[in-house]
C-alpha atoms as a PDB file:
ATOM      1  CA  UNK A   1     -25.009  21.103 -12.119  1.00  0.00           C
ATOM      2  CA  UNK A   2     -23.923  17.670 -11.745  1.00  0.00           C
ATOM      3  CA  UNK A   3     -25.405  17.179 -15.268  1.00  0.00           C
ATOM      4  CA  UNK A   4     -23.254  19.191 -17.380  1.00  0.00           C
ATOM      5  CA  UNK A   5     -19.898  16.806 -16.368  1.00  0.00           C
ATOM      6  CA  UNK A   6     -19.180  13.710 -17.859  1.00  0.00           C
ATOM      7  CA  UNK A   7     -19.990  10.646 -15.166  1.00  0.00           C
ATOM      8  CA  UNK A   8     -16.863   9.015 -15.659  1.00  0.00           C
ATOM      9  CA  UNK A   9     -14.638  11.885 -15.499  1.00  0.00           C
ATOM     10  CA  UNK A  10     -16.397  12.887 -12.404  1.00  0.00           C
ATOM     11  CA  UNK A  11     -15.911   9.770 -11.273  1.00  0.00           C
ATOM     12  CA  UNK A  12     -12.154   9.394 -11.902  1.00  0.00           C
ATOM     13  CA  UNK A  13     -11.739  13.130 -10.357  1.00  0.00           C
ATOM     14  CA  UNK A  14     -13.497  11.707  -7.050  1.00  0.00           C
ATOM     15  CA  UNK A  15     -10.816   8.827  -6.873  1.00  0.00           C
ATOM     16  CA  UNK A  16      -7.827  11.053  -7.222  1.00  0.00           C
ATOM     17  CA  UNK A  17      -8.939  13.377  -4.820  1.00  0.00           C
ATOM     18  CA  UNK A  18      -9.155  10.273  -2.684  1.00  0.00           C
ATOM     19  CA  UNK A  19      -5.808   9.185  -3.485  1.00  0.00           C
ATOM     20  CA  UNK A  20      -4.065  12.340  -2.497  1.00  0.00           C
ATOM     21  CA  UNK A  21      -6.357  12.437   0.643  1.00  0.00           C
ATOM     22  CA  UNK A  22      -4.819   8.834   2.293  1.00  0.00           C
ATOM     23  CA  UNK A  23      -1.383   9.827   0.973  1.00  0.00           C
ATOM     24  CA  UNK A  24      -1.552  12.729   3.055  1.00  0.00           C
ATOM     25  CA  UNK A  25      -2.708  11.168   5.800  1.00  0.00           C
ATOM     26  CA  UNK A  26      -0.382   8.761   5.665  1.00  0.00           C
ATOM     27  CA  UNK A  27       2.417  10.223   4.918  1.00  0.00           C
ATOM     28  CA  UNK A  28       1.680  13.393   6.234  1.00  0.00           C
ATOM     29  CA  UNK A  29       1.006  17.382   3.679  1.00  0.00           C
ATOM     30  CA  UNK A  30       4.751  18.334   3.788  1.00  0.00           C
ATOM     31  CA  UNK A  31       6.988  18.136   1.485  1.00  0.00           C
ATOM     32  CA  UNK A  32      10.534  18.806   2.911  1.00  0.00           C
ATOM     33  CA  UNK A  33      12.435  19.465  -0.370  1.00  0.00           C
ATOM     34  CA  UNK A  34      13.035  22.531  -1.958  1.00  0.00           C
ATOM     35  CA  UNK A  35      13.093  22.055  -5.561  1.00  0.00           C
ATOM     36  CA  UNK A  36      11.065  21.229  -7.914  1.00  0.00           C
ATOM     37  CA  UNK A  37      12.536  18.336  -9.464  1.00  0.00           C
ATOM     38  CA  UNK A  38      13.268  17.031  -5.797  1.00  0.00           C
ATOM     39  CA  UNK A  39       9.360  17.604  -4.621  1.00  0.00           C
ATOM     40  CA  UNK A  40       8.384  15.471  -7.621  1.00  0.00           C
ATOM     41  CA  UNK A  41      10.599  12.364  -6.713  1.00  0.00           C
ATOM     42  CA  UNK A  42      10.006  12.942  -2.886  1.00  0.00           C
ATOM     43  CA  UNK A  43       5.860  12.642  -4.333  1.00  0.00           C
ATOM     44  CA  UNK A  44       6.850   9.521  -6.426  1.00  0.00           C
ATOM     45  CA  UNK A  45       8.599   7.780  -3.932  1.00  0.00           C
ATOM     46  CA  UNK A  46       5.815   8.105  -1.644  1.00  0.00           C
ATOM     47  CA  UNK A  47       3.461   7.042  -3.933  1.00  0.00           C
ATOM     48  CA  UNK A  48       5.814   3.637  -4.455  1.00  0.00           C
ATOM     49  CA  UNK A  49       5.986   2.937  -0.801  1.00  0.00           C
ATOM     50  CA  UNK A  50       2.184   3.108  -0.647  1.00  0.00           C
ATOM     51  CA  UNK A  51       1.509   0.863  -3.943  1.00  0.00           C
ATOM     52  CA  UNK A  52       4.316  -2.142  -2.316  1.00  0.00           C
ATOM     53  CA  UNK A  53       2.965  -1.379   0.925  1.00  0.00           C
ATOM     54  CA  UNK A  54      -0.480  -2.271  -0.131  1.00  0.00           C
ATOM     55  CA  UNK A  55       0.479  -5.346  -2.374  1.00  0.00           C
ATOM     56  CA  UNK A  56       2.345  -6.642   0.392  1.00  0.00           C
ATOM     57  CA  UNK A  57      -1.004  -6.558   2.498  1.00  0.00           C
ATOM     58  CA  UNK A  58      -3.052  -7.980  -0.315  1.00  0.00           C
ATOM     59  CA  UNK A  59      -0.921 -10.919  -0.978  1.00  0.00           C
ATOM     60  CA  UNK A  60      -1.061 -11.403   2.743  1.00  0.00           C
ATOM     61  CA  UNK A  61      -4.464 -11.589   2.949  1.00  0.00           C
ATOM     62  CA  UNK A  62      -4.600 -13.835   0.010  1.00  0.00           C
ATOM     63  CA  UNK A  63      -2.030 -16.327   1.618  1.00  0.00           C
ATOM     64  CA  UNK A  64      -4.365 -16.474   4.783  1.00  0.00           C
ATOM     65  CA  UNK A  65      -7.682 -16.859   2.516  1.00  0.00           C
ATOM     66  CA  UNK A  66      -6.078 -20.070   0.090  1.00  0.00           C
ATOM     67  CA  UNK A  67      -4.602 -21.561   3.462  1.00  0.00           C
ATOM     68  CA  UNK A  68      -6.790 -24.484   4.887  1.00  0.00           C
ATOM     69  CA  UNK A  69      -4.946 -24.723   8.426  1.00  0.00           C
ATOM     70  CA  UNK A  70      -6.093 -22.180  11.018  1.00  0.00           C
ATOM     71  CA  UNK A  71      -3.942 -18.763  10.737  1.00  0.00           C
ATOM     72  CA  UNK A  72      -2.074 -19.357  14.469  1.00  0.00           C
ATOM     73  CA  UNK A  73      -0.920 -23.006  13.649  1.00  0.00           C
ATOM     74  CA  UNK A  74       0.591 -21.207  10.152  1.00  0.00           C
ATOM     75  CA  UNK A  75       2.129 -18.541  11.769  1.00  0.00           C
ATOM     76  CA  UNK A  76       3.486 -21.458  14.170  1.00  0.00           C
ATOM     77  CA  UNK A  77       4.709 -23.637  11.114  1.00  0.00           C
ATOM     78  CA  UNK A  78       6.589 -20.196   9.906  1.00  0.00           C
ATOM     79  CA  UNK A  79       8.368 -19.445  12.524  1.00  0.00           C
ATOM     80  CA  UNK A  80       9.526 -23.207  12.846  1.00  0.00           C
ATOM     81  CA  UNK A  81      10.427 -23.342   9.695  1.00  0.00           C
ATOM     82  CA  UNK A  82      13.104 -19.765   9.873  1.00  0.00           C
ATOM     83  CA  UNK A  83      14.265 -21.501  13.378  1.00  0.00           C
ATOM     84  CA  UNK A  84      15.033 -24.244  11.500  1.00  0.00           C
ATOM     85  CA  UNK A  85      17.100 -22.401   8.929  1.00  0.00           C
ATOM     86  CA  UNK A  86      18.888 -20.487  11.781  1.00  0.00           C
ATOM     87  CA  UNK A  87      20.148 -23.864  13.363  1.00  0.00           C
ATOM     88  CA  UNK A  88      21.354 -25.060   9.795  1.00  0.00           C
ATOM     89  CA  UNK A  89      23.714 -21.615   9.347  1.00  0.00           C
END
């Protein structure tokens, strides 16, 4: 059976099916708005906070990979760095 569908449209089914599966578990299978237009932003914003919240976590990861000092002494830096700024206001 698998034979008679196109590989790459299989494919690209699979991933949507897997897309909808973490945004429900995420963000949970109800949708508390009643109509239709409503549903569709209430899906879209959804979908937005899941596409920011998953650059911000890439471009953390990618600010921990390019750093050469050891992740607690950057995390120490950081937080000198906004106490600094505190003092200054």
């Amino acid at each position: 059976m698998i034979w008679e569908f196109d590989e790459e449209l299989y494919h690209n089914r699979n991933l949507a099916e897997m897309m909808f599966s973490v945004l429900k578990r995420k963000y949970g299978e109800e949708i508390r708005a009643k109509k239709y237009w409503n549903q569709l932003k209430e899906i879209k914003f959804k979908v937005l906070v899941h596409n920011i919240d998953r650059f911000a976590r890439v471009i953390f990861i990618i600010q921990i990979r390019i750093s050469t000092e050891p992740l607690f002494s950057a995390i120490l830096i950081m937080l000198q760095t906004k106490s600094d700024k505190n003092k200054e206001t």
